[in-house]
Protein backbone atom coordinates (compact mmCIF):
# COMPACT_ATOMS: atom_id res chain seq x y z
CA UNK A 1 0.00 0.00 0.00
CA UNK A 2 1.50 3.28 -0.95
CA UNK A 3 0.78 5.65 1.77
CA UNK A 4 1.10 8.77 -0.29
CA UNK A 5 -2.23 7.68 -2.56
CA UNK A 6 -4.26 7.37 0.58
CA UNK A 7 -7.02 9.34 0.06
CA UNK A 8 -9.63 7.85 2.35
CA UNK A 9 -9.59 6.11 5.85
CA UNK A 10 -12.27 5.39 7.90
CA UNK A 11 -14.10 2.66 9.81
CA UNK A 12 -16.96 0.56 8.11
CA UNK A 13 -20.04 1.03 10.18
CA UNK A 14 -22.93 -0.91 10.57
CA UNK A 15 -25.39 0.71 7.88
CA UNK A 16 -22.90 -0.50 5.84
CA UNK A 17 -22.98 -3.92 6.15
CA UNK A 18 -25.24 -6.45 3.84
CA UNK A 19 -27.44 -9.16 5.33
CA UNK A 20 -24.38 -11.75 5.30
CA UNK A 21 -22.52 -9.36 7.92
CA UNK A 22 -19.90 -8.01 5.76
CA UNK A 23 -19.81 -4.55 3.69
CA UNK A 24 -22.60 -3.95 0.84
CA UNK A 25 -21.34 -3.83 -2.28
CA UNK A 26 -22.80 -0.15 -2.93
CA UNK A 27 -20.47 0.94 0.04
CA UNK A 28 -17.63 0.02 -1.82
CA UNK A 29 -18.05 2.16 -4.76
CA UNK A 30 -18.95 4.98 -2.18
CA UNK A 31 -15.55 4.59 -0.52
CA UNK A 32 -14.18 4.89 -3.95
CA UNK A 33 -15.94 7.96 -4.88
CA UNK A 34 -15.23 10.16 -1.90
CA UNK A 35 -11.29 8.87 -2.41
CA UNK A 36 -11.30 9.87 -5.46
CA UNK A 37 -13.23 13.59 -4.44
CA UNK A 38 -10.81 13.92 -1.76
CA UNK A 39 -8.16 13.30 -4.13
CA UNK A 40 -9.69 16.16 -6.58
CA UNK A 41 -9.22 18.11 -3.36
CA UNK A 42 -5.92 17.74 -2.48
CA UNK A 43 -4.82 17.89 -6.13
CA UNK A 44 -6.61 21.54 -6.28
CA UNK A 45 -9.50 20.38 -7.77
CA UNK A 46 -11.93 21.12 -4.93
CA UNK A 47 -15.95 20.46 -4.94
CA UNK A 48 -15.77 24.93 -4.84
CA UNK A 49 -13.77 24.86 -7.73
CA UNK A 50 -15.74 22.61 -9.96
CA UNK A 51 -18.63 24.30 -8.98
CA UNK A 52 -17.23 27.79 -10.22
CA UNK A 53 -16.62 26.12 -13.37
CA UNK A 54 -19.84 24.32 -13.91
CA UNK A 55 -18.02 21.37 -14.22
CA UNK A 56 -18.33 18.03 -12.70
CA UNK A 57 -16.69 14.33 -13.18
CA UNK A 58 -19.11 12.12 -14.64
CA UNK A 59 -18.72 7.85 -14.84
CA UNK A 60 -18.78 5.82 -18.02
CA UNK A 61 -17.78 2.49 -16.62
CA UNK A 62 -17.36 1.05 -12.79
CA UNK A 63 -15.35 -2.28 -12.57
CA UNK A 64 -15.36 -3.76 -8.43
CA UNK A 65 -12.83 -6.73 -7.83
CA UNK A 66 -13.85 -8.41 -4.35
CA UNK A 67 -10.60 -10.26 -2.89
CA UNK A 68 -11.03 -10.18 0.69
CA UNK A 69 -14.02 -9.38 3.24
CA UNK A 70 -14.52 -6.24 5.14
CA UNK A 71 -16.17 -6.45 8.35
CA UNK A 72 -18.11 -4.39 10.73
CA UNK A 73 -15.69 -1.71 12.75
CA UNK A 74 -12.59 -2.78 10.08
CA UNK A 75 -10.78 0.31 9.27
CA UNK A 76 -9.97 0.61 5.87
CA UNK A 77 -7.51 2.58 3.85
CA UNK A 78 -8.45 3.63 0.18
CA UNK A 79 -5.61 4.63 -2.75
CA UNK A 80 -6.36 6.53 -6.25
CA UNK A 81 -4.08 6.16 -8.64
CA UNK A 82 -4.70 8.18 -12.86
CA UNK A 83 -4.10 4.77 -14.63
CA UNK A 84 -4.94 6.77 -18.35
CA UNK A 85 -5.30 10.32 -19.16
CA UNK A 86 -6.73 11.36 -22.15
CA UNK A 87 -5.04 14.92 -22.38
CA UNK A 88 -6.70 16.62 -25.59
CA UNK A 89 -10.17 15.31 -24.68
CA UNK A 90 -9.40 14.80 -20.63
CA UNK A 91 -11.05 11.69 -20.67
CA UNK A 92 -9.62 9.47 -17.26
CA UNK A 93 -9.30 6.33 -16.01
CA UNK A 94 -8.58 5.96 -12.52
CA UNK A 95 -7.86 2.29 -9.91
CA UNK A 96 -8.70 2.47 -6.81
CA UNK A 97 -7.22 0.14 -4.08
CA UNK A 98 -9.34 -0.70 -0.66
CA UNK A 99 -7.38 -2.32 1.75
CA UNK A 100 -7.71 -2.98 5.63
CA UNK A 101 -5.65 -2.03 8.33
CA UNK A 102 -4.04 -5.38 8.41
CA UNK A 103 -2.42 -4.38 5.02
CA UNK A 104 -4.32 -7.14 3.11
CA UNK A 105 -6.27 -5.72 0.12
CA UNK A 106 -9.55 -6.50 0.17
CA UNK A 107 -10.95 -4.78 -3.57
CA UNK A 108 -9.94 -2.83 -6.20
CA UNK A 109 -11.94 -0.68 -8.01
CA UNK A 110 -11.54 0.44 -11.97
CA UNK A 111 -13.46 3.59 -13.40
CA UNK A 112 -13.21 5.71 -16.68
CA UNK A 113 -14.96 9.23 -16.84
CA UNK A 114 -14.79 12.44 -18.29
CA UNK A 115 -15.34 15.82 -17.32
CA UNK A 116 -19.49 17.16 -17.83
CA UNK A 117 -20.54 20.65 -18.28
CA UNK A 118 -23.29 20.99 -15.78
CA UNK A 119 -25.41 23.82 -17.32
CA UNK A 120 -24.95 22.29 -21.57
CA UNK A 121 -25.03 18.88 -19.75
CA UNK A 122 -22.60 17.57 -22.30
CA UNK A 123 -18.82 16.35 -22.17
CA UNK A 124 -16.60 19.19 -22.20
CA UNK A 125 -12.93 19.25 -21.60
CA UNK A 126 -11.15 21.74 -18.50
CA UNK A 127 -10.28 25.00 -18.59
CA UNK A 128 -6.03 25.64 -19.25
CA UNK A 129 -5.37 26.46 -16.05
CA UNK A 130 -6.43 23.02 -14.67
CA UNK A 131 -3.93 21.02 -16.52
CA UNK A 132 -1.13 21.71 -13.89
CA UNK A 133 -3.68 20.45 -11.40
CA UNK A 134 -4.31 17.17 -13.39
CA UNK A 135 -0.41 16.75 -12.93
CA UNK A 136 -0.47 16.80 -9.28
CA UNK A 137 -2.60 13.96 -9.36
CA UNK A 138 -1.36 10.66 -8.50
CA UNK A 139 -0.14 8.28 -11.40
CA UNK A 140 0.09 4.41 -11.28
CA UNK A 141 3.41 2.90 -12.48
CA UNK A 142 1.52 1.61 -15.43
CA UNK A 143 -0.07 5.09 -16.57
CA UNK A 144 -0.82 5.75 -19.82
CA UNK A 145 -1.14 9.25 -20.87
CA UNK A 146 -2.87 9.26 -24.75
CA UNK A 147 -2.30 12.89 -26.57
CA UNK A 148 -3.52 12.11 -29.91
């Protein structure tokens, strides 16, 4: 686990749990997401900063990989890595990692996304000055970056 892509810790609670005692698959992709926010965050990309822009992320596709359970009270660790960056039409891919505090990973989590104009509601790409925020962002030893 690479401490410097934690972007999330916390402790699963018990409104997260499914009827077989371990966490719902929903709360996965919810850890995931705020990650991935608080990520946005520390990278400069702040909820107050999309918001000026009219600009929010937006999902195409949301791959989960189970490999371990997570219990009730576990605390868990979540990493965000930019696996693929589209530059010309900032189109992303990002993995997330969920792991316990016993180290072992318990899911990864794939997603690719793009950036949505909130008031057209239509893909758009960032404005200039974001690009040097996109670089802050964490990058996965296998990124890809695609300029064409």
């Amino acid at each position: 686990m690479d401490k410097n892509n934690i972007f999330y810790e916390g402790q699963v609670l018990w409104a997260q749990l499914d009827p077989n005692r371990h966490l719902r698959h929903s709360a996965y992709a919810d850890f995931g997401a705020q990650a991935r926010i608080n990520m946005l965050s520390a990278s400069g990309l702040s909820a107050n900063e999309l918001a000026k822009q009219n600009i929010g992320p937006i999902l195409f596709r949301e791959e989960l990989f189970y490999h371990r359970e997570i219990g009730l009270n576990d605390k868990i660790y979540v990493t965000v890595e930019l696996t693929k960056y589209h530059v010309k039409k900032h189109r992303f891919s990002f993995r997330h990692v969920i792991y316990r505090a016993d180290g072992v990973k318990a899911a990864t989590i794939l997603i690719d996304g793009a950036w949505l104009d909130l008031v057209e509601r239509k893909l758009t790409t960032i404005p200039e000055e974001w690009n040097a925020k996109i670089q802050q962002v964490p990058k996965a030893e296998d990124y890809i970056e695609v300029s064409e």
